[in-house]
PDB file of N, CA and C in Angstrom:
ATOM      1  N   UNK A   1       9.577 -54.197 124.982  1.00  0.00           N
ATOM      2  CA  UNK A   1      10.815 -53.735 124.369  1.00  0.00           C
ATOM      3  C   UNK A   1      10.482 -52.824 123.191  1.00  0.00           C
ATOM      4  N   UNK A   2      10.875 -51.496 123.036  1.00  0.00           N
ATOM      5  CA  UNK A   2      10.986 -51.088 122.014  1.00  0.00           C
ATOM      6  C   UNK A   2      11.235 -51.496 120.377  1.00  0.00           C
ATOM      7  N   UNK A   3      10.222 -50.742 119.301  1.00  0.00           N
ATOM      8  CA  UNK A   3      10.741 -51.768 118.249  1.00  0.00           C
ATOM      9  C   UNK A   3      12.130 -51.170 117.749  1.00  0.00           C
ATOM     10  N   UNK A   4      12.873 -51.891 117.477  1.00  0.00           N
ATOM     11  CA  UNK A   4      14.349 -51.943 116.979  1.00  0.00           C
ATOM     12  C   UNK A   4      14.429 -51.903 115.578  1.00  0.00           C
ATOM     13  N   UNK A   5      13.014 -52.105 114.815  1.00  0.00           N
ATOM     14  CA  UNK A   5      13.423 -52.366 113.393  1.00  0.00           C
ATOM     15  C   UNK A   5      12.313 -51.659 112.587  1.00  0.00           C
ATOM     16  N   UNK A   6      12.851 -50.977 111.252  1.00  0.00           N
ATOM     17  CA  UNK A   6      12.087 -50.192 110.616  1.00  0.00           C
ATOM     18  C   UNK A   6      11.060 -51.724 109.114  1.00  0.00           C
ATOM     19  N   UNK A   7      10.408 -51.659 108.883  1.00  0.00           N
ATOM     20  CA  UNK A   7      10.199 -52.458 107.890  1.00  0.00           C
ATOM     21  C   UNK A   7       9.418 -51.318 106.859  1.00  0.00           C
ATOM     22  N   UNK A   8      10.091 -51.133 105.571  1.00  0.00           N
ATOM     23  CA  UNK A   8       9.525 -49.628 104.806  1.00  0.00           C
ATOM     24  C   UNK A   8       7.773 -50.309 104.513  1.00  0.00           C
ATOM     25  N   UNK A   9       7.532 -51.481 103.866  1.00  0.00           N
ATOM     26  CA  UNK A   9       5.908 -51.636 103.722  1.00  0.00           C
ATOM     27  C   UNK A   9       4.852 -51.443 105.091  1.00  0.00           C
ATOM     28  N   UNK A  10       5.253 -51.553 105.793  1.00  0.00           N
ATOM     29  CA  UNK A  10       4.092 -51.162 107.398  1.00  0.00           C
ATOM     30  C   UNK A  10       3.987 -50.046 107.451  1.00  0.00           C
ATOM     31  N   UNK A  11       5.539 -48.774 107.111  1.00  0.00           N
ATOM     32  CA  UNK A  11       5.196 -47.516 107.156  1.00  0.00           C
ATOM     33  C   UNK A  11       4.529 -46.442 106.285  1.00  0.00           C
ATOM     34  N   UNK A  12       3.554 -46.110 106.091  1.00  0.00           N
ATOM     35  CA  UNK A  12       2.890 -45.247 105.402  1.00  0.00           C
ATOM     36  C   UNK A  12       3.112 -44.068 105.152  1.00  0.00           C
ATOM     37  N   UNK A  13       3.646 -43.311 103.880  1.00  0.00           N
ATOM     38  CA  UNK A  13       3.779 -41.457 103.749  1.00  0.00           C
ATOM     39  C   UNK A  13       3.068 -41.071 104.606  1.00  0.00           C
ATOM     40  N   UNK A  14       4.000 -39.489 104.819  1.00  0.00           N
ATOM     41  CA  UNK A  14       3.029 -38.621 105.664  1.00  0.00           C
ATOM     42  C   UNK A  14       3.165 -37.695 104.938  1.00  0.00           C
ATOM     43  N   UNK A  15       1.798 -36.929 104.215  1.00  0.00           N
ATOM     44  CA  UNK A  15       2.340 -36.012 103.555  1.00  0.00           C
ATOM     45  C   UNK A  15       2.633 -34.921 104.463  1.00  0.00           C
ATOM     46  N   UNK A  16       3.785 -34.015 104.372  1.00  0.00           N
ATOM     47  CA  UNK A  16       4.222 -32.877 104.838  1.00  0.00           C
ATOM     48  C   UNK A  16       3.725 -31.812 103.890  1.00  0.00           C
ATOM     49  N   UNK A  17       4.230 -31.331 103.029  1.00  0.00           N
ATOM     50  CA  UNK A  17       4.079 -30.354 102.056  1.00  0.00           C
ATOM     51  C   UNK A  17       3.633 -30.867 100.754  1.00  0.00           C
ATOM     52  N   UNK A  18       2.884 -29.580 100.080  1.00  0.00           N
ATOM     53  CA  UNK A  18       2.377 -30.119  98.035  1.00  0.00           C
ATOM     54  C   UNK A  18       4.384 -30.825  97.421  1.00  0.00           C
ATOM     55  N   UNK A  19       3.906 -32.154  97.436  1.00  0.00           N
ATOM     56  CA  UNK A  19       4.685 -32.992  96.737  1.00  0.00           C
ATOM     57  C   UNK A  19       5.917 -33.602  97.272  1.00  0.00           C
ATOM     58  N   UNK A  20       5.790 -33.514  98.585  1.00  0.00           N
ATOM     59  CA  UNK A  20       7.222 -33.924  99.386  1.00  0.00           C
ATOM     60  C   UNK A  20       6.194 -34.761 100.512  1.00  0.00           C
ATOM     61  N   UNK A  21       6.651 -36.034 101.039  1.00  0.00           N
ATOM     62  CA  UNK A  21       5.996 -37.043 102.125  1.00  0.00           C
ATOM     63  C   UNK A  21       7.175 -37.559 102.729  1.00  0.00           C
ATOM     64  N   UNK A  22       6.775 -37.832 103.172  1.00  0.00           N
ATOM     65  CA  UNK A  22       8.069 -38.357 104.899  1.00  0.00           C
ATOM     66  C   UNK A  22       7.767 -39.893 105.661  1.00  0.00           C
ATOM     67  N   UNK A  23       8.547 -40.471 105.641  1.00  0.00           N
ATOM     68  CA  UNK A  23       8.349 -41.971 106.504  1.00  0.00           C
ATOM     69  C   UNK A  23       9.845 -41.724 107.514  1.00  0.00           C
ATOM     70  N   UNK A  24       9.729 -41.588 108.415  1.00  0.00           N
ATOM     71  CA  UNK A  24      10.346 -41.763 110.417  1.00  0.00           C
ATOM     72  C   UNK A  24      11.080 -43.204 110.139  1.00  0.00           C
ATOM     73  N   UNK A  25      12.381 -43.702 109.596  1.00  0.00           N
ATOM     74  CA  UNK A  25      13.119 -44.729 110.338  1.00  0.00           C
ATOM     75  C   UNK A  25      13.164 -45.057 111.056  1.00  0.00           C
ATOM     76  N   UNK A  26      13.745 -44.338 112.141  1.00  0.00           N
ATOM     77  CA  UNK A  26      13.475 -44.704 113.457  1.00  0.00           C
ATOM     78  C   UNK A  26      14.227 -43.037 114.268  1.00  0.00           C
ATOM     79  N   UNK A  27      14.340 -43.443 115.812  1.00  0.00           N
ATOM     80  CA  UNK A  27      14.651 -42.614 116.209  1.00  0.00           C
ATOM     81  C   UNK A  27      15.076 -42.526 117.793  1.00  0.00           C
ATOM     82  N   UNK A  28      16.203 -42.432 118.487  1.00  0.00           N
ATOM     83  CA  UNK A  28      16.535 -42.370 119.324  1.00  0.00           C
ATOM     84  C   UNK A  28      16.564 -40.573 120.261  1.00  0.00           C
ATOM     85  N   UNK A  29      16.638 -40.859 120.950  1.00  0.00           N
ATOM     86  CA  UNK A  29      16.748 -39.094 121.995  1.00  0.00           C
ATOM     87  C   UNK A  29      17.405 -37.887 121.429  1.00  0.00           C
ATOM     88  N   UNK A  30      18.578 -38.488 121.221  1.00  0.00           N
ATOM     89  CA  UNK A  30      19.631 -38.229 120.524  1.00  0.00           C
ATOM     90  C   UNK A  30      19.653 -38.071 118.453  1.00  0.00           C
ATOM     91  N   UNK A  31      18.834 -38.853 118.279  1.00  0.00           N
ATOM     92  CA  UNK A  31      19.170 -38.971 116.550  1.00  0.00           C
ATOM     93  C   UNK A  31      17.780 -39.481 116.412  1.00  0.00           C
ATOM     94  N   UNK A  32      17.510 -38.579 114.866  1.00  0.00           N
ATOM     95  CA  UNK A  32      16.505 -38.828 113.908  1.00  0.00           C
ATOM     96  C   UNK A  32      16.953 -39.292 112.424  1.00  0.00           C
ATOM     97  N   UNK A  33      16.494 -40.228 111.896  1.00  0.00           N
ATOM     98  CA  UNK A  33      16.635 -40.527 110.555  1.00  0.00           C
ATOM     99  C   UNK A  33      15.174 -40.876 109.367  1.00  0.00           C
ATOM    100  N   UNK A  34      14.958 -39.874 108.687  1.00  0.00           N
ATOM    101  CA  UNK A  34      13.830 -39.839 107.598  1.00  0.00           C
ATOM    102  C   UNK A  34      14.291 -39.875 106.544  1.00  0.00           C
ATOM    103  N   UNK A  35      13.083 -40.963 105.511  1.00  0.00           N
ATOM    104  CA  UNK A  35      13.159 -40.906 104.193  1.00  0.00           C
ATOM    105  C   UNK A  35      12.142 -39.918 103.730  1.00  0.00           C
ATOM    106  N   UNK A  36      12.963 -39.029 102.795  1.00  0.00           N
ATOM    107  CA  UNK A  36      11.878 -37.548 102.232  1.00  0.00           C
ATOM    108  C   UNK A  36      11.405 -38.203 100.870  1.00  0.00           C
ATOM    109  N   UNK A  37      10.654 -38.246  99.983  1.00  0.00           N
ATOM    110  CA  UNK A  37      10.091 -38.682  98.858  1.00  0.00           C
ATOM    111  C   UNK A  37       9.876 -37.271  98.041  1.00  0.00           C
ATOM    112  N   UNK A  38       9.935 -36.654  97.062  1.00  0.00           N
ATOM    113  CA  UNK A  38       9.871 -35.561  96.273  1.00  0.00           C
ATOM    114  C   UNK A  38       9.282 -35.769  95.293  1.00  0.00           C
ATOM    115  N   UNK A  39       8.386 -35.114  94.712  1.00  0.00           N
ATOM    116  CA  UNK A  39       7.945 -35.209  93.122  1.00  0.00           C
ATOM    117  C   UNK A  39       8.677 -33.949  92.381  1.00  0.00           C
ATOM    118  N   UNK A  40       8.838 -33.907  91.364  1.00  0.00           N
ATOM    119  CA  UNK A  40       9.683 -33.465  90.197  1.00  0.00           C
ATOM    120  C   UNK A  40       9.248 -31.911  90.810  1.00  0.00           C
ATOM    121  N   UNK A  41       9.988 -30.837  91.031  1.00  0.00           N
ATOM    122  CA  UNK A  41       9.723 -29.322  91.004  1.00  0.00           C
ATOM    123  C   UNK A  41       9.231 -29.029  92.231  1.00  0.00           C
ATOM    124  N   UNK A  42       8.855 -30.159  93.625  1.00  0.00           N
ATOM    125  CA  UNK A  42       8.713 -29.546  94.851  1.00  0.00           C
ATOM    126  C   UNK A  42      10.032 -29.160  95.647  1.00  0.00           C
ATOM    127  N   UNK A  43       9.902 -27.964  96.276  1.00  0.00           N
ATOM    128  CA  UNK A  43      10.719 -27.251  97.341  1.00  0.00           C
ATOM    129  C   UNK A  43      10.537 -27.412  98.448  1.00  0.00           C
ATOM    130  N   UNK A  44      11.648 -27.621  99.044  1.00  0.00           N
ATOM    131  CA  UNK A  44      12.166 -27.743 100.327  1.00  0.00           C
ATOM    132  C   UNK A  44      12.295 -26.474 100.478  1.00  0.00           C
ATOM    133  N   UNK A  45      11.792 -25.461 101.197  1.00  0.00           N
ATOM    134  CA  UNK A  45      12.397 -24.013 101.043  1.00  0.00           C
ATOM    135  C   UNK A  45      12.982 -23.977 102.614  1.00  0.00           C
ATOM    136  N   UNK A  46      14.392 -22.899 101.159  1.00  0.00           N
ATOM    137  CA  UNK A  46      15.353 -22.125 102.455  1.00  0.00           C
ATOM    138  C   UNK A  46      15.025 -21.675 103.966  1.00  0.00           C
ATOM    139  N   UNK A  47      15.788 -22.816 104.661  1.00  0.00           N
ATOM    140  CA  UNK A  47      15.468 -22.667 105.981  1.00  0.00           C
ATOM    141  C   UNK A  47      16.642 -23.311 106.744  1.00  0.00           C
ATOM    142  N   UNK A  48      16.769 -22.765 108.389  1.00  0.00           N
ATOM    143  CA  UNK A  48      16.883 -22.902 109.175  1.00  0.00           C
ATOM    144  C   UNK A  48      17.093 -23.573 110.717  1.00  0.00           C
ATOM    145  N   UNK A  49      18.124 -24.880 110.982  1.00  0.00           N
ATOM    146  CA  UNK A  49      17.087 -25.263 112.548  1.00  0.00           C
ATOM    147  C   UNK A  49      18.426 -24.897 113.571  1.00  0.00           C
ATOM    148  N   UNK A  50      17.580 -24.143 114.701  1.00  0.00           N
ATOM    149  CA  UNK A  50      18.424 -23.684 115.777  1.00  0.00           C
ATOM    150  C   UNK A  50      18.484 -24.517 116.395  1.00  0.00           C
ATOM    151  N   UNK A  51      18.355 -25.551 116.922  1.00  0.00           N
ATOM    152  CA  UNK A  51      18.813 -27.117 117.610  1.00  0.00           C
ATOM    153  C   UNK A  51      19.116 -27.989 117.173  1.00  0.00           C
ATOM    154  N   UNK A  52      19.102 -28.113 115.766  1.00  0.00           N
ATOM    155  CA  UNK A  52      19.634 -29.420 115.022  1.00  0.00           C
ATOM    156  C   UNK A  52      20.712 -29.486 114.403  1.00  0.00           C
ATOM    157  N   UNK A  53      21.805 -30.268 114.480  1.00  0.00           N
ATOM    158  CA  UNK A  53      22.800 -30.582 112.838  1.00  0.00           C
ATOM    159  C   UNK A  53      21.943 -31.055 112.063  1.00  0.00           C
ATOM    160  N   UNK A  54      22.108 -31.314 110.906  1.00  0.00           N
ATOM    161  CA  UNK A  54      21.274 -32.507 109.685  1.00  0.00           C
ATOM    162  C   UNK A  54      22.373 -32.878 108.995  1.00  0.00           C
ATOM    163  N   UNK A  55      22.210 -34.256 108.359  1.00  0.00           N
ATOM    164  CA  UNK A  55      22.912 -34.885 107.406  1.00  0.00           C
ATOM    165  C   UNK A  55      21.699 -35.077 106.280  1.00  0.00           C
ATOM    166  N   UNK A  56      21.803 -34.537 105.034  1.00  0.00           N
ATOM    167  CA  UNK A  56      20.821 -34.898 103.956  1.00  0.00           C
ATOM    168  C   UNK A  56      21.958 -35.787 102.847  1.00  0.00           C
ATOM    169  N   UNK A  57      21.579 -37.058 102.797  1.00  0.00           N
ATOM    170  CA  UNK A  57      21.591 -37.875 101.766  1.00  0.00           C
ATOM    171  C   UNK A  57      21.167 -38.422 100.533  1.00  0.00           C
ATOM    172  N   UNK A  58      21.196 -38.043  99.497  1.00  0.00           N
ATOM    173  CA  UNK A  58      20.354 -38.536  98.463  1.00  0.00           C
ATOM    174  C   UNK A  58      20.834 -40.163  97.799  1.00  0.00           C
ATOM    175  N   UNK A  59      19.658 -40.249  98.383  1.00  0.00           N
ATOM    176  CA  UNK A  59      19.023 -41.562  97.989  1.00  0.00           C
ATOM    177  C   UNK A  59      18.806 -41.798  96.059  1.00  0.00           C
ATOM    178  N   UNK A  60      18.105 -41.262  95.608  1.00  0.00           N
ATOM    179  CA  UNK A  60      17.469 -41.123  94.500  1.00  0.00           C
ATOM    180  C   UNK A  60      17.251 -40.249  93.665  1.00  0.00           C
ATOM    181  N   UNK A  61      17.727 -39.740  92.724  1.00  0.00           N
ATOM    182  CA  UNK A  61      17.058 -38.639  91.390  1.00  0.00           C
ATOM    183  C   UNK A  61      18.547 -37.705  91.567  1.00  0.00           C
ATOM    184  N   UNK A  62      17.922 -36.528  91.672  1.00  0.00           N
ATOM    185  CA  UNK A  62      18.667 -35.258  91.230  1.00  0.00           C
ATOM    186  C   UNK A  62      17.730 -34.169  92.131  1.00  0.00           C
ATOM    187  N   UNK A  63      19.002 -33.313  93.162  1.00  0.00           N
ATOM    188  CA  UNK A  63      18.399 -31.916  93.811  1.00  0.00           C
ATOM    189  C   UNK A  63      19.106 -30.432  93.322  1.00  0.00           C
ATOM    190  N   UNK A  64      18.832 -29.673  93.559  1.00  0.00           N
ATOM    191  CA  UNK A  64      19.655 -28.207  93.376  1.00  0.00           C
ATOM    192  C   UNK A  64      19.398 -28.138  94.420  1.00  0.00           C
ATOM    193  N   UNK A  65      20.435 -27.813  95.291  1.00  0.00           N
ATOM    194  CA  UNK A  65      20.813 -27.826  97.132  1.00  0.00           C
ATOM    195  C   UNK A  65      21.537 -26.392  97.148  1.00  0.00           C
ATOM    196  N   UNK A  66      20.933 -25.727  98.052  1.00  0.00           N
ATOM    197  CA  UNK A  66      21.242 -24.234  98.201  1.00  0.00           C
ATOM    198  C   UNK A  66      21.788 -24.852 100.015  1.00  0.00           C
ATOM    199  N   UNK A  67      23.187 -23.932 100.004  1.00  0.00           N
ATOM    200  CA  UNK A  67      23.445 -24.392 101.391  1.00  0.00           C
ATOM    201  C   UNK A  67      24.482 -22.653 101.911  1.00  0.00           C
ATOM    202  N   UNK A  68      23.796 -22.174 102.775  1.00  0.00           N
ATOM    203  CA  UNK A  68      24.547 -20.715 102.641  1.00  0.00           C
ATOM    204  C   UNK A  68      24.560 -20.358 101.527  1.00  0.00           C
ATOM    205  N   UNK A  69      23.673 -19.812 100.884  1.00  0.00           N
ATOM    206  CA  UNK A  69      23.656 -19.340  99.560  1.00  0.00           C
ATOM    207  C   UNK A  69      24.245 -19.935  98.101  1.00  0.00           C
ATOM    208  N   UNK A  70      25.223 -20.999  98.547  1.00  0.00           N
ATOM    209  CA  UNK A  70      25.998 -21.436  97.901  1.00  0.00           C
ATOM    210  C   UNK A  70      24.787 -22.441  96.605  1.00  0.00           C
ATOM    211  N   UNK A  71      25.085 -22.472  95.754  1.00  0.00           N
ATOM    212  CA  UNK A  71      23.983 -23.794  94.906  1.00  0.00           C
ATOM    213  C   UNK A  71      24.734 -25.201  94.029  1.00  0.00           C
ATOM    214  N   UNK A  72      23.988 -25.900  94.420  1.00  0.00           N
ATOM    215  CA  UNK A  72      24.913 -27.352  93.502  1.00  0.00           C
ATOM    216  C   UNK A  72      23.555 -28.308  93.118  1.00  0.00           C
ATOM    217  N   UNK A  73      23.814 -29.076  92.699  1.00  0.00           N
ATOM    218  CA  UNK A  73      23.244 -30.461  92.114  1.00  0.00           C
ATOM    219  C   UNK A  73      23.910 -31.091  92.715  1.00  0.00           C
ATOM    220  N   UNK A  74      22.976 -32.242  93.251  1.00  0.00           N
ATOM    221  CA  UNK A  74      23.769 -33.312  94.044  1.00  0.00           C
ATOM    222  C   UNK A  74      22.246 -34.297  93.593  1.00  0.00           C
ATOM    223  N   UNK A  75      23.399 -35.436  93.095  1.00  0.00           N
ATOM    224  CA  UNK A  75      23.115 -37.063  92.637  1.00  0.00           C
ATOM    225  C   UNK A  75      22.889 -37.946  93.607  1.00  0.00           C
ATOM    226  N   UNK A  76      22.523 -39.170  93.505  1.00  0.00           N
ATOM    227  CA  UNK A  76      22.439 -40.530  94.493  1.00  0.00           C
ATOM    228  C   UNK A  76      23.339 -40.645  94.769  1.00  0.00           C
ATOM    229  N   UNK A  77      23.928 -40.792  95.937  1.00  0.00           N
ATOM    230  CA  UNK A  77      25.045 -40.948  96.578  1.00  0.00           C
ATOM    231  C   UNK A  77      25.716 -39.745  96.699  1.00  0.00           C
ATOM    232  N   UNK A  78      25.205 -38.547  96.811  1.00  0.00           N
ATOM    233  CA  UNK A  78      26.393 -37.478  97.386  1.00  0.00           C
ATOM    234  C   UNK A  78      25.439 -36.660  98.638  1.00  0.00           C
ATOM    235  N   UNK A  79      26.113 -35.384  99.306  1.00  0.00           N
ATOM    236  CA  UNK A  79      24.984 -35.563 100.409  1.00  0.00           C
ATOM    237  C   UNK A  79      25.479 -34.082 101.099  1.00  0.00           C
ATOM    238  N   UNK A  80      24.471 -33.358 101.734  1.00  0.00           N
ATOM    239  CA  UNK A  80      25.319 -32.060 102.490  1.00  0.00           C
ATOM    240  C   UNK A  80      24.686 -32.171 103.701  1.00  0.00           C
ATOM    241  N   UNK A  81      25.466 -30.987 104.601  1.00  0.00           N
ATOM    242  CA  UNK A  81      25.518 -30.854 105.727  1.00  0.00           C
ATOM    243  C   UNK A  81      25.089 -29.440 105.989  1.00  0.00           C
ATOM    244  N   UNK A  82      23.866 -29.394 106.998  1.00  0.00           N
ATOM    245  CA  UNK A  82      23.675 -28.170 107.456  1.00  0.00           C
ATOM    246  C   UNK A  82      23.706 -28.225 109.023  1.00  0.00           C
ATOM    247  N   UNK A  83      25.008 -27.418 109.800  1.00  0.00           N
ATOM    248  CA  UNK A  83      24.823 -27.387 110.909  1.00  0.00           C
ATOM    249  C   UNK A  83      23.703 -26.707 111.606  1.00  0.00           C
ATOM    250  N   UNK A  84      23.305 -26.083 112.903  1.00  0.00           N
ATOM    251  CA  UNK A  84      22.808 -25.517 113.705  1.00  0.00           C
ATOM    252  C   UNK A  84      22.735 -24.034 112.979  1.00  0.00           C
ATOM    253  N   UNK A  85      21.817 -23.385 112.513  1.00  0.00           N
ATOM    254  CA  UNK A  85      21.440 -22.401 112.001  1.00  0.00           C
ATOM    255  C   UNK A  85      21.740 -22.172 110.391  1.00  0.00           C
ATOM    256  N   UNK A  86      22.503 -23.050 110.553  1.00  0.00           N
ATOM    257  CA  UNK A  86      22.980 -22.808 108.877  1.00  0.00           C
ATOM    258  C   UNK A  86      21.580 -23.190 107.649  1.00  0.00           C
ATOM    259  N   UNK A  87      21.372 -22.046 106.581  1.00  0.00           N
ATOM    260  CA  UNK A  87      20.431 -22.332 105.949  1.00  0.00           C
ATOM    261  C   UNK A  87      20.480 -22.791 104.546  1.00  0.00           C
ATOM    262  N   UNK A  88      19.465 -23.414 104.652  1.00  0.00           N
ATOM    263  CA  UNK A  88      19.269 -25.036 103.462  1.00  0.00           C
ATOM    264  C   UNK A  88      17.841 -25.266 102.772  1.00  0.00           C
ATOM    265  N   UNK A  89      17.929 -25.728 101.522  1.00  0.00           N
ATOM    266  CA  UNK A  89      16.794 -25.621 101.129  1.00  0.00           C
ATOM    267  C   UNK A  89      17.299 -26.487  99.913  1.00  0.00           C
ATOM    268  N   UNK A  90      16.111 -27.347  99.119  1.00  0.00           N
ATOM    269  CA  UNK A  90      16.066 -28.085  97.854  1.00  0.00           C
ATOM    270  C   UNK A  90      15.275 -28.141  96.897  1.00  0.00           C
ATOM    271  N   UNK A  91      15.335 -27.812  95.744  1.00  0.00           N
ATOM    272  CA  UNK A  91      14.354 -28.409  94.551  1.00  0.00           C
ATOM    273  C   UNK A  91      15.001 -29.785  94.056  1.00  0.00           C
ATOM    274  N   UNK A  92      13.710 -30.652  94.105  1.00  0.00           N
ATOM    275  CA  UNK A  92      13.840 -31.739  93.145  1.00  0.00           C
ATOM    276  C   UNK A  92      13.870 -31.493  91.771  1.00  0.00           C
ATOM    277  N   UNK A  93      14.761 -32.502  91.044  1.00  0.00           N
ATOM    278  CA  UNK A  93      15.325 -31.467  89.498  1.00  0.00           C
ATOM    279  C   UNK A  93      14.299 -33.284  88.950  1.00  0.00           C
ATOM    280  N   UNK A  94      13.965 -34.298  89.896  1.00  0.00           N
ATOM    281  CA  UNK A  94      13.119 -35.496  88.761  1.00  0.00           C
ATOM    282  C   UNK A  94      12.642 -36.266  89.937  1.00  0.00           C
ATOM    283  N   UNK A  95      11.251 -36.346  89.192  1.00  0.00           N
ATOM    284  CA  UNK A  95      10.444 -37.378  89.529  1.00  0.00           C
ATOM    285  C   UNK A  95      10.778 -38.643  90.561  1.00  0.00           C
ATOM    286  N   UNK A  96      10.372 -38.875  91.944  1.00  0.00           N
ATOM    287  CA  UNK A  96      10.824 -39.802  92.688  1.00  0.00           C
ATOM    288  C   UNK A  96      12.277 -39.181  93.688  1.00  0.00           C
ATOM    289  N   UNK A  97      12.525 -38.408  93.311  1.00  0.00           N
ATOM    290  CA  UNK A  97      13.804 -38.313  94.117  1.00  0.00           C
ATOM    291  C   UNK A  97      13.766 -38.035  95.819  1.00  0.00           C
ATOM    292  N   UNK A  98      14.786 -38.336  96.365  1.00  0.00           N
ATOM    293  CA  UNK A  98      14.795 -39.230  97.710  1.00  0.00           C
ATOM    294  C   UNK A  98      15.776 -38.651  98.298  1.00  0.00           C
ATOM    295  N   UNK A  99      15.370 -38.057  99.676  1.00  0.00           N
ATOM    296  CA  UNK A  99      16.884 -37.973 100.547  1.00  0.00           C
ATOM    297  C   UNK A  99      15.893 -38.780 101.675  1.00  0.00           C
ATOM    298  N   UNK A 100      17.802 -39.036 102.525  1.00  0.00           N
ATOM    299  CA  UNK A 100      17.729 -39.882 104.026  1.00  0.00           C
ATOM    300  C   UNK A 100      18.095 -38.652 104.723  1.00  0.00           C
ATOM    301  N   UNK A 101      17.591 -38.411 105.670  1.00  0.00           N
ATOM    302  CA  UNK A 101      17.499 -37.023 106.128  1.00  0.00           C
ATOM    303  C   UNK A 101      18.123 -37.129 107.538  1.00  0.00           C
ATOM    304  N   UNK A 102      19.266 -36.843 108.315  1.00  0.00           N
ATOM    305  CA  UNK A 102      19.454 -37.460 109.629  1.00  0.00           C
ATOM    306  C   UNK A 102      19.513 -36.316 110.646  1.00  0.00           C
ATOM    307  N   UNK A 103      19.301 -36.496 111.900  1.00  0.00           N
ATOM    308  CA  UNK A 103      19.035 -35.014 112.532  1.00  0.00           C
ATOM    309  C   UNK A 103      19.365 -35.399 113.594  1.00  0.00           C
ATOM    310  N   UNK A 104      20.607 -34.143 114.563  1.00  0.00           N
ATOM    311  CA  UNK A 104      20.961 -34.795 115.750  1.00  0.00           C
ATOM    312  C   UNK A 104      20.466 -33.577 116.583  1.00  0.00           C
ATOM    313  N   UNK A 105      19.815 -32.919 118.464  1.00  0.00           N
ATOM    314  CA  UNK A 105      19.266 -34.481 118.706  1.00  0.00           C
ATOM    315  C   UNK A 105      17.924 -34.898 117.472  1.00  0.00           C
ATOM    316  N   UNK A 106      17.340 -35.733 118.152  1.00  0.00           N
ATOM    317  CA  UNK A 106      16.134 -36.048 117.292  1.00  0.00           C
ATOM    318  C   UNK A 106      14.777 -34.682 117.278  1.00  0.00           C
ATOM    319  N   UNK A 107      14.078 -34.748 116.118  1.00  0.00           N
ATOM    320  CA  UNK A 107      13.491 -33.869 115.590  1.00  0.00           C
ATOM    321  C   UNK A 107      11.953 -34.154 116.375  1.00  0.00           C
ATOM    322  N   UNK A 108      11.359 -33.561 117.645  1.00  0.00           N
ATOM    323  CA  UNK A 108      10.583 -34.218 118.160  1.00  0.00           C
ATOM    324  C   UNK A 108       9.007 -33.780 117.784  1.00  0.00           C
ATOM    325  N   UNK A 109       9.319 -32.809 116.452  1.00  0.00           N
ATOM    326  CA  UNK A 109       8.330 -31.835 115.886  1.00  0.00           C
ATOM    327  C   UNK A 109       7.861 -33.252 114.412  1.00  0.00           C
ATOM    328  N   UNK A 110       8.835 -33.778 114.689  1.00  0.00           N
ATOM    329  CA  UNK A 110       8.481 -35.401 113.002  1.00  0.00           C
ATOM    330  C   UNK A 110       7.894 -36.613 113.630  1.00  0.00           C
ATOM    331  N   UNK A 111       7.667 -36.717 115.700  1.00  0.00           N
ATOM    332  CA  UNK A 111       7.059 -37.418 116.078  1.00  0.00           C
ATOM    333  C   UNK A 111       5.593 -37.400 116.030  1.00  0.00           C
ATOM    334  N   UNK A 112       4.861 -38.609 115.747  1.00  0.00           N
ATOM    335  CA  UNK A 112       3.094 -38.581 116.181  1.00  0.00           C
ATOM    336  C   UNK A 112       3.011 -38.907 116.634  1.00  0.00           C
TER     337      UNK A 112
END
């Protein structure tokens, strides 16, 4: 049987980029869900996905979220949406800060 359950201590960072690491929740055919980890002043740079919606959630700290050019700060608990081409990008504005990152279908480029 497939595992059904995420437990965060078994899963280990992956680093992706200088100061941003990634741990895989889980993930169905259909849907991906990641926790992003940030250190203070790393970028997410402005980008792009031609097959995906995303839901980005912040979890933790403070981002400056560029979404269509548009720019905001968004806190723990607020969250944007980038459909299918629409472009997105983040600086962490502090130390530790956290999005839940959700991606429909699933992102099969975040599988190992």
């Amino acid at each position: 049987m497939k595992d059904c359950f995420y437990e965060d201590a078994r899963c280990p960072w992956i680093d992706i980029e200088p100061g941003i690491r990634r741990k895989i929740v889980g993930h169905t055919p259909n849907l991906l869900a990641a926790v992003v980890l940030f250190d203070k002043g790393a970028v997410g740079t402005v980008h792009g996905h031609a097959g995906h919606e995303q839901i980005a959630y912040v979890l933790a700290g403070a981002f400056e979220v560029e979404v269509e050019g548009e720019k905001r700060v968004l806190r723990a608990g607020d969250a944007f949406i980038a459909d299918k081409n629409v472009r997105h990008g983040v600086v962490a504005l502090e130390q530790g800060s956290r999005l839940l990152d959700v991606f429909s279908p699933r992102r099969d480029d975040f599988i190992e």
